[in-house]
C-alpha atoms as a PDB file:
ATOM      1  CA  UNK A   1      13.830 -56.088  -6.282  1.00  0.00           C
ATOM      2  CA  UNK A   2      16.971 -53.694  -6.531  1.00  0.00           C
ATOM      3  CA  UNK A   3      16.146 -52.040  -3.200  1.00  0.00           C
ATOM      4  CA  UNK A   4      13.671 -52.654  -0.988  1.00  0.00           C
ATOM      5  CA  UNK A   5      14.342 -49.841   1.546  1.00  0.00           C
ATOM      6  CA  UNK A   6      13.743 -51.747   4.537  1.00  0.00           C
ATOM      7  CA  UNK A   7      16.222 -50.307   6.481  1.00  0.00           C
ATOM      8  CA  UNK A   8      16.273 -46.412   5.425  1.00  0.00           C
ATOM      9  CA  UNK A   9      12.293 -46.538   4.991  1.00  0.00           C
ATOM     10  CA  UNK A  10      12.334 -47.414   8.776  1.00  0.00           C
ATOM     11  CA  UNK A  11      15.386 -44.457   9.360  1.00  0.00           C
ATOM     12  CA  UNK A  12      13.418 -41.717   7.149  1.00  0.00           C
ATOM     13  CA  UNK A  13       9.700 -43.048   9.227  1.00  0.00           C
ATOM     14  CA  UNK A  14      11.518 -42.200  12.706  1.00  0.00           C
ATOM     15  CA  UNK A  15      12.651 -39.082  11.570  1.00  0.00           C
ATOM     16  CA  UNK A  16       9.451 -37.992  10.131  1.00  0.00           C
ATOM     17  CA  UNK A  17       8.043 -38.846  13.409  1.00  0.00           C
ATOM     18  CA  UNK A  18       9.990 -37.020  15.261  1.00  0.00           C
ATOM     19  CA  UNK A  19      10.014 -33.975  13.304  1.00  0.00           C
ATOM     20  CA  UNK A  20       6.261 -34.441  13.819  1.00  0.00           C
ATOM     21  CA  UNK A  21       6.132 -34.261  17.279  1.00  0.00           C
ATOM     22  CA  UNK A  22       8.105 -31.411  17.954  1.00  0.00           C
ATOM     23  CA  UNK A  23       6.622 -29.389  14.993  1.00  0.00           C
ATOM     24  CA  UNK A  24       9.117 -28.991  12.969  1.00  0.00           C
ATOM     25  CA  UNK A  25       6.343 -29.539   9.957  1.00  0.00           C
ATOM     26  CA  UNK A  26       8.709 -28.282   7.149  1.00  0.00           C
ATOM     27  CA  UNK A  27      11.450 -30.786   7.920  1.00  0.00           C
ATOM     28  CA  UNK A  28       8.808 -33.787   8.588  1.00  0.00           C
ATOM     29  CA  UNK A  29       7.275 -33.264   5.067  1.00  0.00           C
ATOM     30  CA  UNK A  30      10.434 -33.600   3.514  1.00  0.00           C
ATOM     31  CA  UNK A  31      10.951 -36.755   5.147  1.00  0.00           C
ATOM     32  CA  UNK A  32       7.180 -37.855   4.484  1.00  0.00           C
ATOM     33  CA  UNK A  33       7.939 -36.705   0.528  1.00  0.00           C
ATOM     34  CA  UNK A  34      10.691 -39.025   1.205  1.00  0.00           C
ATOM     35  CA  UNK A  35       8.651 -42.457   2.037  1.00  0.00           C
ATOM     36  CA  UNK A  36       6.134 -41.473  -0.725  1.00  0.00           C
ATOM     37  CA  UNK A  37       9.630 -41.710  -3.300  1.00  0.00           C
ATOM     38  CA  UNK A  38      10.338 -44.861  -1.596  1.00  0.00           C
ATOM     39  CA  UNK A  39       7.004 -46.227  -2.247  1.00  0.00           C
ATOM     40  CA  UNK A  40       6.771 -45.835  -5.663  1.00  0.00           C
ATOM     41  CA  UNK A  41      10.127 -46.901  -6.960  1.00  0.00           C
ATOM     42  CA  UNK A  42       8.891 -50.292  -4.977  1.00  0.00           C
ATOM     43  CA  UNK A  43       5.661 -50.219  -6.814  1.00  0.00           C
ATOM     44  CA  UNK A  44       7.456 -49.366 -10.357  1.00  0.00           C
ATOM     45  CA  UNK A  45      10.106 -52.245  -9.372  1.00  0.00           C
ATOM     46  CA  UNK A  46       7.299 -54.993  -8.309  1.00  0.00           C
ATOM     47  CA  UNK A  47       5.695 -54.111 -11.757  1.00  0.00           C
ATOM     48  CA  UNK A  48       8.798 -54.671 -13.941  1.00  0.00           C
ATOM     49  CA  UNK A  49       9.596 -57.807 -11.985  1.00  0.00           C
ATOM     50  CA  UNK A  50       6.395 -59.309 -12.728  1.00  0.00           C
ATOM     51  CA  UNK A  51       6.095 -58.086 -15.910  1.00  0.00           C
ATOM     52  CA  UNK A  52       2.846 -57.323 -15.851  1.00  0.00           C
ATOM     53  CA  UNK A  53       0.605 -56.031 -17.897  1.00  0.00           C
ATOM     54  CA  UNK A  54      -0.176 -52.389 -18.111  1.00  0.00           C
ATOM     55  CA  UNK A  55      -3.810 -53.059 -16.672  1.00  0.00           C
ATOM     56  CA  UNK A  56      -2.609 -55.230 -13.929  1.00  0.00           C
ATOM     57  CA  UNK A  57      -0.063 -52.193 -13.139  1.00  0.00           C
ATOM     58  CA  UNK A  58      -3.031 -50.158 -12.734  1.00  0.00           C
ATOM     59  CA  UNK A  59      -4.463 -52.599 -10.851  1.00  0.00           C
ATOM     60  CA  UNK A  60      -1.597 -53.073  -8.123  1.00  0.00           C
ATOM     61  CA  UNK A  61      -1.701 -49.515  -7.630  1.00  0.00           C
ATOM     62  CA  UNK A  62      -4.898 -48.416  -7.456  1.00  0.00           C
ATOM     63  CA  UNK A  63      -4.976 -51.103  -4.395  1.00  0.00           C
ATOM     64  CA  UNK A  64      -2.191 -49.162  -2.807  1.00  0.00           C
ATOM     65  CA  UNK A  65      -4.194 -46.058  -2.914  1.00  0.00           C
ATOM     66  CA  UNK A  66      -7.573 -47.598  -2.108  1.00  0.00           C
ATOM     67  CA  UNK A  67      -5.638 -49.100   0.929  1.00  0.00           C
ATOM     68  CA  UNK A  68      -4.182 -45.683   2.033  1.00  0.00           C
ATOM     69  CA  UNK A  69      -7.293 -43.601   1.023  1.00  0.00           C
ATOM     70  CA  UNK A  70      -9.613 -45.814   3.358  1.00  0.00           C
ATOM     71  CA  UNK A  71      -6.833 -45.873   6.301  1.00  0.00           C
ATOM     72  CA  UNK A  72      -6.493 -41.938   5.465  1.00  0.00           C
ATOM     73  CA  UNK A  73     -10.517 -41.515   5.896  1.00  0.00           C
ATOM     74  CA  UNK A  74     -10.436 -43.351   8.747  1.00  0.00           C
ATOM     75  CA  UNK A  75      -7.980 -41.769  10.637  1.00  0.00           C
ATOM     76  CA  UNK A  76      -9.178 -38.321   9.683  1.00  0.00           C
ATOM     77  CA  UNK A  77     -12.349 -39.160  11.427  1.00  0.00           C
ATOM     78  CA  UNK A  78     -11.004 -40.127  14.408  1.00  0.00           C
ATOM     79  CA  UNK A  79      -8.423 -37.544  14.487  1.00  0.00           C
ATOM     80  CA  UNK A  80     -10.959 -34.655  13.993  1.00  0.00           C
ATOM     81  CA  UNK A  81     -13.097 -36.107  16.748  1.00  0.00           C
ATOM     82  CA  UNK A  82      -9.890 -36.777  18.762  1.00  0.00           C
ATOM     83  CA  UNK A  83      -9.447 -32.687  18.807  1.00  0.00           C
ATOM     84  CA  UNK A  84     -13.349 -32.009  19.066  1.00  0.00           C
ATOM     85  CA  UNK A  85     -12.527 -33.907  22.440  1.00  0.00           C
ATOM     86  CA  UNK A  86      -9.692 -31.990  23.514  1.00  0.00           C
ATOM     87  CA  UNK A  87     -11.521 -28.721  22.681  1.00  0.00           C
ATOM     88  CA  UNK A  88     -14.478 -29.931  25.147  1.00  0.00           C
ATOM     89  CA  UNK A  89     -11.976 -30.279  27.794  1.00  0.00           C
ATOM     90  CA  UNK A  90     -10.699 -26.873  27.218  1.00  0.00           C
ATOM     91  CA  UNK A  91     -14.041 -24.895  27.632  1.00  0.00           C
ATOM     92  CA  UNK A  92     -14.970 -27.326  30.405  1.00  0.00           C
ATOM     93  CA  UNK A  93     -11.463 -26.492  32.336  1.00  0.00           C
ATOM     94  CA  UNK A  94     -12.098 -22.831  30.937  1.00  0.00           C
ATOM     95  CA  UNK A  95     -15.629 -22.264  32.371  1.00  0.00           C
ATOM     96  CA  UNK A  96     -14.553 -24.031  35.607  1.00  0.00           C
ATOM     97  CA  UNK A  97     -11.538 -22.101  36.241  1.00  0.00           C
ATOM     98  CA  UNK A  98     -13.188 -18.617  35.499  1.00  0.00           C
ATOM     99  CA  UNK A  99     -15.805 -19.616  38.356  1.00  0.00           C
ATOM    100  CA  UNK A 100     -13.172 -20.820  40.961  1.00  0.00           C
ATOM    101  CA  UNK A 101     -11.882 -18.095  42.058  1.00  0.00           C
ATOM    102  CA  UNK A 102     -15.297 -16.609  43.624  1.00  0.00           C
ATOM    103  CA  UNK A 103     -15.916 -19.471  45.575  1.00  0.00           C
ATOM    104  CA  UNK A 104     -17.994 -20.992  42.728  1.00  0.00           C
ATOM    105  CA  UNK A 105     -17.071 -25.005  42.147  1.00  0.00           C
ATOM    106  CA  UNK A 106     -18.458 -26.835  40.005  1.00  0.00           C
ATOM    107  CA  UNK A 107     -18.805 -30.579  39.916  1.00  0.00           C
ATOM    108  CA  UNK A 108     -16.643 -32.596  37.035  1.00  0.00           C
ATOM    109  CA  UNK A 109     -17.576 -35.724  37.922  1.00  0.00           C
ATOM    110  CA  UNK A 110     -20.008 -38.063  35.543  1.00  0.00           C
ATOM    111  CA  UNK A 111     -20.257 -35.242  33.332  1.00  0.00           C
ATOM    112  CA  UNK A 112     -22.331 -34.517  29.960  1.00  0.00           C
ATOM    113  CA  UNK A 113     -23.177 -31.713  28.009  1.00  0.00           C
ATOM    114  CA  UNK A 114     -26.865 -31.531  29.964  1.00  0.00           C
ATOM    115  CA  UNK A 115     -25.540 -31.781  33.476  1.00  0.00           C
ATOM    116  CA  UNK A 116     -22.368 -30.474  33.082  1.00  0.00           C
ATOM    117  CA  UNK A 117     -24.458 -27.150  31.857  1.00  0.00           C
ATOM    118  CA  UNK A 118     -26.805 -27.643  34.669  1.00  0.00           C
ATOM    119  CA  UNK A 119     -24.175 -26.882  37.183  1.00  0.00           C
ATOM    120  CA  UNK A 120     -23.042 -24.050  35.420  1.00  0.00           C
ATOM    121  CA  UNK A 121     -26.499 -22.584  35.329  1.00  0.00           C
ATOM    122  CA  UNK A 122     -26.752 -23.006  39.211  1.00  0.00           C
ATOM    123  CA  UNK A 123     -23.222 -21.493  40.023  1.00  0.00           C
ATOM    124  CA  UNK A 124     -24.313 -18.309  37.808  1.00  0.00           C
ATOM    125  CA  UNK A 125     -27.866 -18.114  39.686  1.00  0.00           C
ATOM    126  CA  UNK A 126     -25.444 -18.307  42.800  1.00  0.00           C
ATOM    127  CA  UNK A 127     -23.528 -15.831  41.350  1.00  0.00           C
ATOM    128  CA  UNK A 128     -26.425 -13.411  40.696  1.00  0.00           C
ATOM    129  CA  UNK A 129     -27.177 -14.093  44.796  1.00  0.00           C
ATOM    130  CA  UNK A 130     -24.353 -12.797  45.560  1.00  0.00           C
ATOM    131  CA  UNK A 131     -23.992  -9.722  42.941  1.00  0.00           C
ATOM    132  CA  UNK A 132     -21.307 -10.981  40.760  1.00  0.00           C
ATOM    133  CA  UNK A 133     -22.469 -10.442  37.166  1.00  0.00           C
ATOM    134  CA  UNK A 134     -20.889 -13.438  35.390  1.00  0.00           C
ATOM    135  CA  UNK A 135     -23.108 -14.751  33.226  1.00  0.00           C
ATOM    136  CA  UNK A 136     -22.139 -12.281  30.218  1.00  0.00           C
ATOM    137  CA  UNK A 137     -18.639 -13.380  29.822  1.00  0.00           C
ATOM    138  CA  UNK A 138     -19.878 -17.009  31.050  1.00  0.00           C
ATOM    139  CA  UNK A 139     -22.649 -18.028  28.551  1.00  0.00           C
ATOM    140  CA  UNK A 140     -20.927 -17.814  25.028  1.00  0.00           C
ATOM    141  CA  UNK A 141     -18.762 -20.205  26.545  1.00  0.00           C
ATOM    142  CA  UNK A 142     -20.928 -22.344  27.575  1.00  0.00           C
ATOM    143  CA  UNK A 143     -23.049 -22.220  24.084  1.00  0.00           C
ATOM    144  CA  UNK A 144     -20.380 -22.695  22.391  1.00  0.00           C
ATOM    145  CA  UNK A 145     -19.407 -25.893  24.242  1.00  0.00           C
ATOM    146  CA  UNK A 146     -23.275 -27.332  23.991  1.00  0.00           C
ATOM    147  CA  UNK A 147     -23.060 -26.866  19.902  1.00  0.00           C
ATOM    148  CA  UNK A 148     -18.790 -28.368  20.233  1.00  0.00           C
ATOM    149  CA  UNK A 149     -20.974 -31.439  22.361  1.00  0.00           C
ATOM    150  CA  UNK A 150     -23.595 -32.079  19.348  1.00  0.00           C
ATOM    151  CA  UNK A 151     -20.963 -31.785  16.500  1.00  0.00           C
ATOM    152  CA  UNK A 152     -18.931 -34.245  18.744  1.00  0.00           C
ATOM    153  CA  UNK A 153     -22.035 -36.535  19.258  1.00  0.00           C
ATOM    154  CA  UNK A 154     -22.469 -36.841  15.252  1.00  0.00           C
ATOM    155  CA  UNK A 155     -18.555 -37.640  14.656  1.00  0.00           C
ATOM    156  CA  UNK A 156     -18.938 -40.693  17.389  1.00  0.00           C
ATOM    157  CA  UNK A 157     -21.612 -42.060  15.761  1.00  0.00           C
ATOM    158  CA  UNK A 158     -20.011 -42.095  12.574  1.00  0.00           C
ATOM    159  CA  UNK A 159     -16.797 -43.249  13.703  1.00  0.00           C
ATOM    160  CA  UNK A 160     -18.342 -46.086  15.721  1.00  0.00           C
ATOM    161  CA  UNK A 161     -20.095 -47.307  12.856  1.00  0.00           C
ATOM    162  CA  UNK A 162     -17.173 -47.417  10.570  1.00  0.00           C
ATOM    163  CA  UNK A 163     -15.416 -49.188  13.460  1.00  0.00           C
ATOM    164  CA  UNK A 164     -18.541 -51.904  13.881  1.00  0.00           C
ATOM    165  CA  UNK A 165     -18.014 -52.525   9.895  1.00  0.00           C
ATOM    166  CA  UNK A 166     -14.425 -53.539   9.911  1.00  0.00           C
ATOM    167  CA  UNK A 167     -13.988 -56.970  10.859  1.00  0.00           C
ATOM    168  CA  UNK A 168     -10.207 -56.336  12.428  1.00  0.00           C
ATOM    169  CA  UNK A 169     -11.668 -53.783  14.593  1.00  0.00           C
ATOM    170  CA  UNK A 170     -14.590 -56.061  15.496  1.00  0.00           C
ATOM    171  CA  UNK A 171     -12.446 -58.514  16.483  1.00  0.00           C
ATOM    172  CA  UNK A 172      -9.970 -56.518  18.855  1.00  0.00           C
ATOM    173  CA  UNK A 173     -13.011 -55.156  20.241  1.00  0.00           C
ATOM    174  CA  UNK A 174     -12.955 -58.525  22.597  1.00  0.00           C
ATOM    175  CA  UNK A 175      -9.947 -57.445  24.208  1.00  0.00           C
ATOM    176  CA  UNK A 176     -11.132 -55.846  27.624  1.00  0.00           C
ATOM    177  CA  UNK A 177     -10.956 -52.244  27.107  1.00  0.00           C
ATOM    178  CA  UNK A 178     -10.976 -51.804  23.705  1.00  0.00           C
ATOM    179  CA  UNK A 179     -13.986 -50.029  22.687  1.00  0.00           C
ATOM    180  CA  UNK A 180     -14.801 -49.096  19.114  1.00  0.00           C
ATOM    181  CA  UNK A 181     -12.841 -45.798  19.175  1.00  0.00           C
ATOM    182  CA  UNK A 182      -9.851 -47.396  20.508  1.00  0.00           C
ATOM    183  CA  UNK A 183     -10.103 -50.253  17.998  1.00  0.00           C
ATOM    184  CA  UNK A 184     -10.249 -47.671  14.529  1.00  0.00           C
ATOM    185  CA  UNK A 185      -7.755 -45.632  16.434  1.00  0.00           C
ATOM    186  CA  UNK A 186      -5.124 -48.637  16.392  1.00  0.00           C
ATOM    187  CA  UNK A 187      -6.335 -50.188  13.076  1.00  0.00           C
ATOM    188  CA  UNK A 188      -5.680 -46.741  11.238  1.00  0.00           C
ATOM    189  CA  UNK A 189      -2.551 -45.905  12.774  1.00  0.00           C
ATOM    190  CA  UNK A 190      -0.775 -49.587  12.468  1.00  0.00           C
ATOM    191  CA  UNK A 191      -2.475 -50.221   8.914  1.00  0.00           C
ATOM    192  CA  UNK A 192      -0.810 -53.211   8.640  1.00  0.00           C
ATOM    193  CA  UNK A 193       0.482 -55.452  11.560  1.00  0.00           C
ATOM    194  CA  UNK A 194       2.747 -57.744   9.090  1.00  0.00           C
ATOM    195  CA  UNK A 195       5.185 -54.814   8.801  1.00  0.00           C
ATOM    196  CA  UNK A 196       6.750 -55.110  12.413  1.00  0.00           C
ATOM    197  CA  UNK A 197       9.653 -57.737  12.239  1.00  0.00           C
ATOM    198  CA  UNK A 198       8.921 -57.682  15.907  1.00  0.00           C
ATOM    199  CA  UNK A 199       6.230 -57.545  18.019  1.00  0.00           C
ATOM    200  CA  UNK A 200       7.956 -55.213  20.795  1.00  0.00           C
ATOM    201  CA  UNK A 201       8.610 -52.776  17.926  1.00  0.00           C
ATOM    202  CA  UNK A 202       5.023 -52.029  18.208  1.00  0.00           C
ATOM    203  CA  UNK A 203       5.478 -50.593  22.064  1.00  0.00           C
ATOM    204  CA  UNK A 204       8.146 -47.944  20.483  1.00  0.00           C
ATOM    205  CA  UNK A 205       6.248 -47.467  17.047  1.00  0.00           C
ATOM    206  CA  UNK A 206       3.871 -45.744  19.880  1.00  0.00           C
ATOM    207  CA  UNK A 207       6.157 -43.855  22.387  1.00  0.00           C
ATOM    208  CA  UNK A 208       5.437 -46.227  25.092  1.00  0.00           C
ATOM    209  CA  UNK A 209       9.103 -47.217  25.415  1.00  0.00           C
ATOM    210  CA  UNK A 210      11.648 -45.724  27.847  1.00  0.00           C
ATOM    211  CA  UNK A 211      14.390 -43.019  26.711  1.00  0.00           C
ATOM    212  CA  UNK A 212      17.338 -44.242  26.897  1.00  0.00           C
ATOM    213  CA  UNK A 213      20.436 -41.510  27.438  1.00  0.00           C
ATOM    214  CA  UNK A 214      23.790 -43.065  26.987  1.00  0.00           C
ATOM    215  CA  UNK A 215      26.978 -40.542  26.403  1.00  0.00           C
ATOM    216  CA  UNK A 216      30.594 -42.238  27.517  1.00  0.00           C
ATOM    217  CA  UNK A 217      29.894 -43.874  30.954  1.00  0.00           C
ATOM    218  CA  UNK A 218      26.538 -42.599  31.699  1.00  0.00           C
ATOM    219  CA  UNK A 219      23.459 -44.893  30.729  1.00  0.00           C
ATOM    220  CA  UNK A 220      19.951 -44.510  32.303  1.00  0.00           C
ATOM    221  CA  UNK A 221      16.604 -44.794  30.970  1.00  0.00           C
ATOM    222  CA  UNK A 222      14.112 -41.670  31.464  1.00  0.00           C
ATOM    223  CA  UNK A 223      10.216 -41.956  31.092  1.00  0.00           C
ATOM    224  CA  UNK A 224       8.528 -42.918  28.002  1.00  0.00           C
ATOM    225  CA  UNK A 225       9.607 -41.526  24.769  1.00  0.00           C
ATOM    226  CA  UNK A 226       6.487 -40.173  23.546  1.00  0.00           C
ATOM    227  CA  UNK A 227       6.998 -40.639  20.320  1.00  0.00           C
ATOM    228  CA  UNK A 228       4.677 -41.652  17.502  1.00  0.00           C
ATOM    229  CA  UNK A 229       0.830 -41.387  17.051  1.00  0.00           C
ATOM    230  CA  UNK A 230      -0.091 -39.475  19.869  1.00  0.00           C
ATOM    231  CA  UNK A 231      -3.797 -40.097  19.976  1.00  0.00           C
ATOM    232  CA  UNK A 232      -3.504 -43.721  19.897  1.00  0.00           C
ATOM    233  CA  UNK A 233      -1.057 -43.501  22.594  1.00  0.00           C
ATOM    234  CA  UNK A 234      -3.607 -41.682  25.002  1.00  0.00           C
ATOM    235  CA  UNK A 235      -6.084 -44.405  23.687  1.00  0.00           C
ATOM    236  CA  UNK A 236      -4.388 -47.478  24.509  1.00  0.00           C
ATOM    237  CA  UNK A 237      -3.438 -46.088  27.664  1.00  0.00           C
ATOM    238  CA  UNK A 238      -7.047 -45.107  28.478  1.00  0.00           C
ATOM    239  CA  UNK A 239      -7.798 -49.016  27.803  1.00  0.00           C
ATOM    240  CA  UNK A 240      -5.312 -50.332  29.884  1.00  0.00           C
ATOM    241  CA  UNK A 241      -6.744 -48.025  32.826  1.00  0.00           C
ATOM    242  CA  UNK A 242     -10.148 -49.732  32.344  1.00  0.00           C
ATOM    243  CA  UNK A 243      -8.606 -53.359  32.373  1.00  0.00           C
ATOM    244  CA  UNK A 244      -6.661 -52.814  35.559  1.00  0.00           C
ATOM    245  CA  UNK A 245      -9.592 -50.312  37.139  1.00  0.00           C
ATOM    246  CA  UNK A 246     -13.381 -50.963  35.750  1.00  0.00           C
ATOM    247  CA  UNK A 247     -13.086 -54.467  34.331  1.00  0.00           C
ATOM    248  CA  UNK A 248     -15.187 -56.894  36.410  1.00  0.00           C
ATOM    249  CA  UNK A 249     -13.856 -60.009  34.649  1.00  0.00           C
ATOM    250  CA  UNK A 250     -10.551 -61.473  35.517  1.00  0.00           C
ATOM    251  CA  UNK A 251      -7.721 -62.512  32.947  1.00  0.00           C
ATOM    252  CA  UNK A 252      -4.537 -63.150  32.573  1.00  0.00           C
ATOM    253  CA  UNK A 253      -3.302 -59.749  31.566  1.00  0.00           C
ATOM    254  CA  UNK A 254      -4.846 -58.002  34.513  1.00  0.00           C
ATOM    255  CA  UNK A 255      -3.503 -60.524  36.473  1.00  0.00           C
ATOM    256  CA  UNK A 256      -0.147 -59.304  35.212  1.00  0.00           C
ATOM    257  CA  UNK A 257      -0.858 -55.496  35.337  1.00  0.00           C
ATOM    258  CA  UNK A 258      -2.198 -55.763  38.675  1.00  0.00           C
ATOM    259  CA  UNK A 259       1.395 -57.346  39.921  1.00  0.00           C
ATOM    260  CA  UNK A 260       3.043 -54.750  38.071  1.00  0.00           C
ATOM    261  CA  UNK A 261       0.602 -51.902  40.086  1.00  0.00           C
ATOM    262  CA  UNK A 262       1.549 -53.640  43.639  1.00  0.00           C
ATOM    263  CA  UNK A 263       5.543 -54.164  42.466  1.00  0.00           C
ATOM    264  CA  UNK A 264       6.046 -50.738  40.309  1.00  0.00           C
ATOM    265  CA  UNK A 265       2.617 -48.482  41.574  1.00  0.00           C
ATOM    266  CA  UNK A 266      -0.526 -47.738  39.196  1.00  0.00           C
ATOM    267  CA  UNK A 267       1.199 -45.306  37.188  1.00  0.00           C
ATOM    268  CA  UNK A 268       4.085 -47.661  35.613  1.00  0.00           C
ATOM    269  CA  UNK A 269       1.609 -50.509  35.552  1.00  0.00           C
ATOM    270  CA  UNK A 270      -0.914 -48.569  33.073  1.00  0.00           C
ATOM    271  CA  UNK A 271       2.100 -47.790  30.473  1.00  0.00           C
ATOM    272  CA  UNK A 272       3.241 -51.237  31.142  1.00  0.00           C
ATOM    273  CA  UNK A 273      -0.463 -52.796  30.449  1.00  0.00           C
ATOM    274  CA  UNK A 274      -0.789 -50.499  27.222  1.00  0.00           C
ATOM    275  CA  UNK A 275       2.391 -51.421  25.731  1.00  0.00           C
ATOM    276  CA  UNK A 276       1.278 -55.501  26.205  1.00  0.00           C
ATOM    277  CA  UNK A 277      -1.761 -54.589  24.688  1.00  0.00           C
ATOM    278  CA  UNK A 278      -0.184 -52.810  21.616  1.00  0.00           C
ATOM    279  CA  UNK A 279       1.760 -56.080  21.613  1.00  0.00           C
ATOM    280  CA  UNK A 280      -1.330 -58.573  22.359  1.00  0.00           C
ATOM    281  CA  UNK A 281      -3.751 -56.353  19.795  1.00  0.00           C
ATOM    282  CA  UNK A 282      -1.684 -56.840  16.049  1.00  0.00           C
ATOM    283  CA  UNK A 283      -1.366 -60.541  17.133  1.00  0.00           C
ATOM    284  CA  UNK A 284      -4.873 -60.946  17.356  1.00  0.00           C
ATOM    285  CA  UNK A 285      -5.315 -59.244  14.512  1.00  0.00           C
ATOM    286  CA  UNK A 286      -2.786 -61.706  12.359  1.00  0.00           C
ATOM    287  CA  UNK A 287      -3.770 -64.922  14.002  1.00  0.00           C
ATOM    288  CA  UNK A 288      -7.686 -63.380  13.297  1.00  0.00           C
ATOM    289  CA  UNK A 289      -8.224 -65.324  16.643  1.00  0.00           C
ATOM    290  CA  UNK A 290     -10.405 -62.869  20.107  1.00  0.00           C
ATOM    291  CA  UNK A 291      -8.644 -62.321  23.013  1.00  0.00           C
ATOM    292  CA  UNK A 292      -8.636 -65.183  25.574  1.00  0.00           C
ATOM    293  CA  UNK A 293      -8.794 -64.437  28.897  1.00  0.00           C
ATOM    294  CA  UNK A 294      -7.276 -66.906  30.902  1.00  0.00           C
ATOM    295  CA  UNK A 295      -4.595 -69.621  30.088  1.00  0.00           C
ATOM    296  CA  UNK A 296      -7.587 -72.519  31.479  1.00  0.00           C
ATOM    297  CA  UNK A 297      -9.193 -71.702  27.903  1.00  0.00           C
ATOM    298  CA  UNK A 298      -7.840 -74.154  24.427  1.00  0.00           C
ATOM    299  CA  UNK A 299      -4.487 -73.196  23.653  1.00  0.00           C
ATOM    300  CA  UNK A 300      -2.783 -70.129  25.558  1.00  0.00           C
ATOM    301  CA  UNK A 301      -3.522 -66.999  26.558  1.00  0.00           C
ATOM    302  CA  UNK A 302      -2.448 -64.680  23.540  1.00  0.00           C
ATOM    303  CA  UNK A 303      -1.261 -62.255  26.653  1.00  0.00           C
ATOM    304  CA  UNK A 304       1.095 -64.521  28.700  1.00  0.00           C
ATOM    305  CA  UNK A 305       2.225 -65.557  25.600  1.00  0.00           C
ATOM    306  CA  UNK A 306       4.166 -62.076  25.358  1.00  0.00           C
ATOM    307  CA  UNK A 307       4.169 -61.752  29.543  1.00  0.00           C
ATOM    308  CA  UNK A 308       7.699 -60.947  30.947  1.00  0.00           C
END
């Protein structure tokens, strides 16, 4: 090909990214504009050099955008129900907070839409006890979150389905942790695991990474970069604090996190854990083998095979 853009696709990606994240939107769909350029000049190049035919041509590219419309779909779903979740967190910490300060606290713990307005209900009766008229500046709030819980109920369903029907999500679904909305999540936002030269890449495609600040003679490291998708971030990170915290079977990998938690504390060992799963996860996916829990199993443990 006369230019495959390997190494300024990867350049113009990390800026777009970063634009992204601190919402500069202008700027990042220049850069976005950008890939799509690079894209097609690869896709007009691949047809000449095969000289294909003019349906073949057709062909080749309607697979690229079959490919990205389904990943798009995808990740709209669990994007939308990604900020459906957020929003239920706001009202919850919104409802909560406007109680607080007259005395009234209300449980968060093992919370649903039923119970959580339950306790609501018996803070305002309290409330009403003790002549404090709260419930009209309480209760569209709290309607408004029971609807927000239904919509969000409908969007899980749907997303868990789609994530049941794809066999790479399926199959990092036997990783421990790694439910069906953390499994779409990754599969949408990696798209395809072949395009990492190296598997660590993967850890700083994500944000999981630590900052490095280098200027003359000064060079530390800071916390995580943050960069990248943000939702699948969160995600991996909430599976990695089910491995080390609510998984009753033992592996290899918790092994490891768990010796990270007792070196390093909890905190360092969950961003630690979720970057060796974002490592442990696309291998799975290429080698299309589940995730092996100890190294006493046939062959070794797809985990310490990336352990440090």
């Amino acid at each position: 090909m006369r230019q495959s853009y390997a190494r300024v696709g990867k350049l113009v990606l990390i800026q777009h990214q970063r634009y992204a994240h601190a919402k500069q939107f202008k700027r990042a769909n220049r850069k976005l504009k950008t890939l799509r350029t690079y894209l097609g000049r690869v896709i007009r190049d691949i047809g000449r050099r095969s000289r294909a035919t003019a349906g073949s041509k057709r062909h080749l590219q309607s697979c690229f955008r079959w490919r990205g419309a389904c990943a798009s779909s995808n990740g709209v779903n669990a994007g939308q129900r990604q900020q459906l979740v957020q929003q239920r967190v706001g009202l919850e910490n919104n409802i909560t907070g406007s109680l607080k300060p007259f005395g009234l606290l209300v449980p968060r713990g093992n919370v649903n839409s039923n119970t959580f307005r339950e306790r609501v209900m018996a803070a305002l009766a309290k409330a009403d006890e003790l002549g404090l008229t709260l419930s009209d500046g309480i209760m569209p709030s709290l309607d408004l979150y029971e609807d927000l819980c239904k919509h969000l109920a409908i969007l899980t369903r749907r997303v868990e389905a789609v994530s049941r029907d794809n066999p790479a999500c399926r199959r990092l679904m036997t990783a421990p942790g790694v439910g069906p909305i953390i499994a779409l999540s990754f599969v949408t936002a990696v798209d395809n695991p072949l395009r990492f030269s190296n598997d660590e890449d993967i850890g700083a495609y994500f944000g999981l990474t630590p900052k490095q600040h280098q200027s003359g003679e000064t060079d530390y490291q800071e916390g995580i970069s943050r960069l990248g998708n943000s939702m699948t971030r969160v995600h991996l990170v909430q599976a990695a604090t089910i491995l080390l915290s609510s998984s009753r079977k033992w592996s290899t990998l918790r092994a490891w996190g768990m010796k990270v938690a007792k070196r390093s504390g909890f905190n360092r060992a969950l961003i630690a854990v979720a970057r060796k799963l974002a490592i442990v996860l696309p291998r799975m996916w290429i080698n299309e083998q589940d995730f092996r829990w100890s190294n006493k199993t046939e062959g070794s443990e797809l985990a310490s095979s990336v352990a440090a």
